[in-house]
N, C-alpha and C. Protein backbone atom coordinates (compact mmCIF):
# COMPACT_ATOMS: atom_id res chain seq x y z
N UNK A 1 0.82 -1.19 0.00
CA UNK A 1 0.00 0.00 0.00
C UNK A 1 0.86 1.26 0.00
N UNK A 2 1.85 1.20 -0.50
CA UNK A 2 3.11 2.28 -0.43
C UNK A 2 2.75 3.64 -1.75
N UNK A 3 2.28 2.59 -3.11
CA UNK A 3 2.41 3.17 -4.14
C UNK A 3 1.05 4.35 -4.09
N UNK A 4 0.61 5.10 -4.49
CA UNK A 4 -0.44 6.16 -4.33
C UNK A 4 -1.40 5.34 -5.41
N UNK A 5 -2.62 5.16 -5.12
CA UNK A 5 -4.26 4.63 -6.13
C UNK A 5 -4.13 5.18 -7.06
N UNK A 6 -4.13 4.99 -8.18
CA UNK A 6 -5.18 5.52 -9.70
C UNK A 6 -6.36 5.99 -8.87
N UNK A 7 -6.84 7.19 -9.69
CA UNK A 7 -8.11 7.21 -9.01
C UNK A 7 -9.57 6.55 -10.04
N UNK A 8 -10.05 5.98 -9.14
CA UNK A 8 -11.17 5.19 -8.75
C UNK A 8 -11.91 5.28 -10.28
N UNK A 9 -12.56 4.44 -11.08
CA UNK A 9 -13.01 4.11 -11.99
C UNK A 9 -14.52 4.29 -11.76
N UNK A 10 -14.95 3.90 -10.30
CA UNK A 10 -16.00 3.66 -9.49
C UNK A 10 -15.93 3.96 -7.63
N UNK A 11 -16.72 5.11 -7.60
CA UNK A 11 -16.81 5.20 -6.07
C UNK A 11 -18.49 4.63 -5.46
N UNK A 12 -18.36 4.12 -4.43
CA UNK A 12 -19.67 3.36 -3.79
C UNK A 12 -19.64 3.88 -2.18
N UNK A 13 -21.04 4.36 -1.78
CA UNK A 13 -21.29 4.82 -0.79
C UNK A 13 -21.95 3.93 -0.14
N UNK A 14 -21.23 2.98 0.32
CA UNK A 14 -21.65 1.98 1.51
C UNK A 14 -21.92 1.90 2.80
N UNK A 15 -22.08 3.19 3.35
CA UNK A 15 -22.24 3.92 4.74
C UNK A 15 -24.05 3.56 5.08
N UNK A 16 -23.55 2.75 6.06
CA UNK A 16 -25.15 2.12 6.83
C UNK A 16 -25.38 0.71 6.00
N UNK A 17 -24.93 0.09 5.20
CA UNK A 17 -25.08 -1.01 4.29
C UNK A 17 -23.98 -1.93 5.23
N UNK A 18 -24.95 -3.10 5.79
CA UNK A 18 -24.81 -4.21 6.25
C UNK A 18 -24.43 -5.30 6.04
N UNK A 19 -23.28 -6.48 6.68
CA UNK A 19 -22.96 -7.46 5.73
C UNK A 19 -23.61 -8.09 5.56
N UNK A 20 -23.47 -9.04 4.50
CA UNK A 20 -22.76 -9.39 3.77
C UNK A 20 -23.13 -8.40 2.25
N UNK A 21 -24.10 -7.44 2.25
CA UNK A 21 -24.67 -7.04 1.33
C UNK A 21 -23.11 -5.68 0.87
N UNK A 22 -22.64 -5.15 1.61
CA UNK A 22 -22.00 -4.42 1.52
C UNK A 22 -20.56 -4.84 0.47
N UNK A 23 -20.35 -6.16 0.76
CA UNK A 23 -19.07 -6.95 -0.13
C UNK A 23 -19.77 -7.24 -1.50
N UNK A 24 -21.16 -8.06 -1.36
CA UNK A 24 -21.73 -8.18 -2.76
C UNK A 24 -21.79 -7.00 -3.73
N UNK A 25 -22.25 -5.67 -3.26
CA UNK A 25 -22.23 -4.59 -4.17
C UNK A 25 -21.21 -4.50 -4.16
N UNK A 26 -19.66 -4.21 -3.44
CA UNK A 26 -18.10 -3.99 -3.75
C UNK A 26 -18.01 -4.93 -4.76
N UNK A 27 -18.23 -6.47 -5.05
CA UNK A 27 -17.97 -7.00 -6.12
C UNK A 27 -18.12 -7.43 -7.34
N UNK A 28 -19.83 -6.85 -7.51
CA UNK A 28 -20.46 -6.09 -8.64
C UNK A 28 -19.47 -4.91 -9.26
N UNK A 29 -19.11 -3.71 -8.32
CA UNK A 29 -18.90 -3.08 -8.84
C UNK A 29 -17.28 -3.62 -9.24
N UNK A 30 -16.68 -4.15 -8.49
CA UNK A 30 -15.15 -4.86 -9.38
C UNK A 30 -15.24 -5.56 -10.48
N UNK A 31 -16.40 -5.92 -10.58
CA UNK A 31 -16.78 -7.10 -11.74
C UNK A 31 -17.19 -6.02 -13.07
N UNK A 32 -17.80 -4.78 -12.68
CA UNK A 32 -17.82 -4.17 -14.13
C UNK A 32 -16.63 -3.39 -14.58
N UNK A 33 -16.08 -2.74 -13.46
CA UNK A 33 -14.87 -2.30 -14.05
C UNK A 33 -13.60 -2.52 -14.99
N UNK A 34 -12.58 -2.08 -15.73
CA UNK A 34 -11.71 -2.79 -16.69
C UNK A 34 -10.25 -3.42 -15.86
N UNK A 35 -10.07 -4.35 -16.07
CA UNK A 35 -8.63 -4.85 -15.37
C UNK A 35 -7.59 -3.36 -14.96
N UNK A 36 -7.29 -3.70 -14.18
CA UNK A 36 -6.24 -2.54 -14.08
C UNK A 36 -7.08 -1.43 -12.82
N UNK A 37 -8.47 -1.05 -13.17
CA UNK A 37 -8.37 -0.31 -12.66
C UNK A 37 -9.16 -0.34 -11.54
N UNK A 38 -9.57 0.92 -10.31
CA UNK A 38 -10.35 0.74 -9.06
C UNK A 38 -11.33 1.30 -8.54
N UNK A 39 -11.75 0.68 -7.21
CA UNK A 39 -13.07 1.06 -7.09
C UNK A 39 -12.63 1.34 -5.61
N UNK A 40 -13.51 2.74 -5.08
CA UNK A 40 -13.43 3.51 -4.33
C UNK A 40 -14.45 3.18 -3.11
N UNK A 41 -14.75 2.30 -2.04
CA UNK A 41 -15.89 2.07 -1.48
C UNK A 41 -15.39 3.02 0.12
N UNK A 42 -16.44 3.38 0.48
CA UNK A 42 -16.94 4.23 1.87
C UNK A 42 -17.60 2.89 2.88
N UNK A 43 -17.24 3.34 3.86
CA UNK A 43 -17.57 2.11 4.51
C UNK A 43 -18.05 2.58 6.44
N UNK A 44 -18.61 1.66 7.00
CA UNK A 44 -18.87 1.70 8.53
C UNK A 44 -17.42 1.54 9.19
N UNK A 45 -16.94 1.81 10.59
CA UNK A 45 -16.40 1.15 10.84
C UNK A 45 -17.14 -0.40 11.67
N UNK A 46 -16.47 -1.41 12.42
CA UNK A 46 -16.88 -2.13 13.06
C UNK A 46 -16.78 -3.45 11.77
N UNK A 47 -17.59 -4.09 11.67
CA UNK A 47 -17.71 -5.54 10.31
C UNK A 47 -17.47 -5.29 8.97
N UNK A 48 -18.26 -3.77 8.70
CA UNK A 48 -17.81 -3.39 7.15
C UNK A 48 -16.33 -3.32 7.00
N UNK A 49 -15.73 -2.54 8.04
CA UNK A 49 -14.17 -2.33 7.71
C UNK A 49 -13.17 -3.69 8.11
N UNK A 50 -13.60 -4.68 8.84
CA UNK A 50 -12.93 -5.69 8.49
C UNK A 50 -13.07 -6.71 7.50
N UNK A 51 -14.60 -7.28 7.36
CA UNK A 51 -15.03 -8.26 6.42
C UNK A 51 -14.89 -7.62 4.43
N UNK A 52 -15.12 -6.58 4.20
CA UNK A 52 -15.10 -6.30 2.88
C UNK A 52 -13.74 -6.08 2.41
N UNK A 53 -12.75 -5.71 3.06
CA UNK A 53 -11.48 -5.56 2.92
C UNK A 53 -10.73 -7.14 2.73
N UNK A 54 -11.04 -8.10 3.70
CA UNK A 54 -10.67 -9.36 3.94
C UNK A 54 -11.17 -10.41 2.70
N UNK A 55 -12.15 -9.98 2.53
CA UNK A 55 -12.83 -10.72 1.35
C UNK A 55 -12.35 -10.36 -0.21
N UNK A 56 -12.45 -8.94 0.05
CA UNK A 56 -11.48 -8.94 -1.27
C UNK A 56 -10.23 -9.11 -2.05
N UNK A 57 -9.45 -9.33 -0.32
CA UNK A 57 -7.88 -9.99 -0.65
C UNK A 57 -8.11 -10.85 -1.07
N UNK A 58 -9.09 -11.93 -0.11
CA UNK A 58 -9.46 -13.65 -0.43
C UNK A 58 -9.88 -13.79 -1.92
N UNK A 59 -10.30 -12.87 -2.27
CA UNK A 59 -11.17 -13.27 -3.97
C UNK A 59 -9.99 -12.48 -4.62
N UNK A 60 -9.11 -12.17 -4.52
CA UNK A 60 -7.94 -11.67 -5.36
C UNK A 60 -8.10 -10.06 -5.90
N UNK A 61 -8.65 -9.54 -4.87
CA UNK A 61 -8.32 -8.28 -5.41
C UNK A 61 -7.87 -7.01 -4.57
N UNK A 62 -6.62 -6.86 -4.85
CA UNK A 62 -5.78 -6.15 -3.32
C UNK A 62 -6.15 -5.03 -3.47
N UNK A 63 -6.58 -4.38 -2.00
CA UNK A 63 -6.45 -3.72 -1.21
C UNK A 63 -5.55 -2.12 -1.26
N UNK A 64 -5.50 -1.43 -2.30
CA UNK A 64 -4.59 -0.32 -2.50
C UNK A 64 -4.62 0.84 -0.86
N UNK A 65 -5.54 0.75 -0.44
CA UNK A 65 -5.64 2.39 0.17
C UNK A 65 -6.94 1.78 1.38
N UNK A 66 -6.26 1.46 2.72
CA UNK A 66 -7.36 1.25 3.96
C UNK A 66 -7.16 2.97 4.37
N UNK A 67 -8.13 3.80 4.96
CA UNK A 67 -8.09 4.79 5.60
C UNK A 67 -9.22 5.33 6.45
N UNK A 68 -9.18 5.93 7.49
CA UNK A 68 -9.96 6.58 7.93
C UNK A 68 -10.09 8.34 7.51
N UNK A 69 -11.51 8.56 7.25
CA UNK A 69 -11.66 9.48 6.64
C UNK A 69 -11.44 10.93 7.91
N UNK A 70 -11.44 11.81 7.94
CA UNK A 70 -11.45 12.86 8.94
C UNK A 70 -13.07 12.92 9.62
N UNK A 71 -14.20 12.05 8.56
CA UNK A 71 -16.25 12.16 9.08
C UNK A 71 -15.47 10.90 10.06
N UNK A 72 -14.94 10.38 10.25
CA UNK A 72 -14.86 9.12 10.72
C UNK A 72 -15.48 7.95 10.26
N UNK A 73 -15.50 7.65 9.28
CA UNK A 73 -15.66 6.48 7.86
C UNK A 73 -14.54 6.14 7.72
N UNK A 74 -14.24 4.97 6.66
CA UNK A 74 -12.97 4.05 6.35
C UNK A 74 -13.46 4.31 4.90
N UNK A 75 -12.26 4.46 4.27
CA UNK A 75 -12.31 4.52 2.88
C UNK A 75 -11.55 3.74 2.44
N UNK A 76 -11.68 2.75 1.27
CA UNK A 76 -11.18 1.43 0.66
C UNK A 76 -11.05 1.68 -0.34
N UNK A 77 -10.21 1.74 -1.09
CA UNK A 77 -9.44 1.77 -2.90
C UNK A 77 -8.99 -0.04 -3.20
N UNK A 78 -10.17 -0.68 -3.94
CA UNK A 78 -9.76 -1.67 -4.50
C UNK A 78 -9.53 -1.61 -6.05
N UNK A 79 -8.57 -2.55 -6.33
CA UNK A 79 -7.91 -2.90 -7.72
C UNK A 79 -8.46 -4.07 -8.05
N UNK A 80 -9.03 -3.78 -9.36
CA UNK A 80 -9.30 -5.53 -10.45
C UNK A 80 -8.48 -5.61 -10.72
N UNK A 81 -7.40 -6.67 -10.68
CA UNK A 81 -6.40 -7.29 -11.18
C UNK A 81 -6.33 -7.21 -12.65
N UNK A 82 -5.24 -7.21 -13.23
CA UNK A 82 -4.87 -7.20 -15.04
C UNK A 82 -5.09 -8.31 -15.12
């Protein structure tokens, strides 16, 4: 997570969206995007910020950018793999 994100192909406002529903829309939206590039998701803290992050390593798609926002949200920059 050293290198700085492309920015985001796709941003998703997942704030109040519950699991497991919150990873299914993150992987819709990885699934339309073009190889290479990423998707920008907003998130809860508490289950959203561990389980959607974790899941998307597991299904192969890393993790560019974990952060907490200054609203106090977690912001997630995932990459579709080439």
């Amino acid at each position: 997570m050293s290198e700085p994100a492309p920015p985001p192909a796709r941003t998703l406002d997942l704030r109040g969206v519950g699991c497991p529903l919150n990873y299914v829309k993150t992987r819709v939206a990885l699934d339309a995007v073009a190889p290479g590039e990423c998707v920008e998701v907003w998130l809860d803290h508490g289950e959203p910020e561990e389980n959607v992050p974790r899941s998307c390593e597991e299904d192969g798609f890393p993790v560019l950018v974990l952060e907490e926002s200054p609203e106090g949200y977690v912001r997630v920059v995932v990459a579709r793999p080439q």
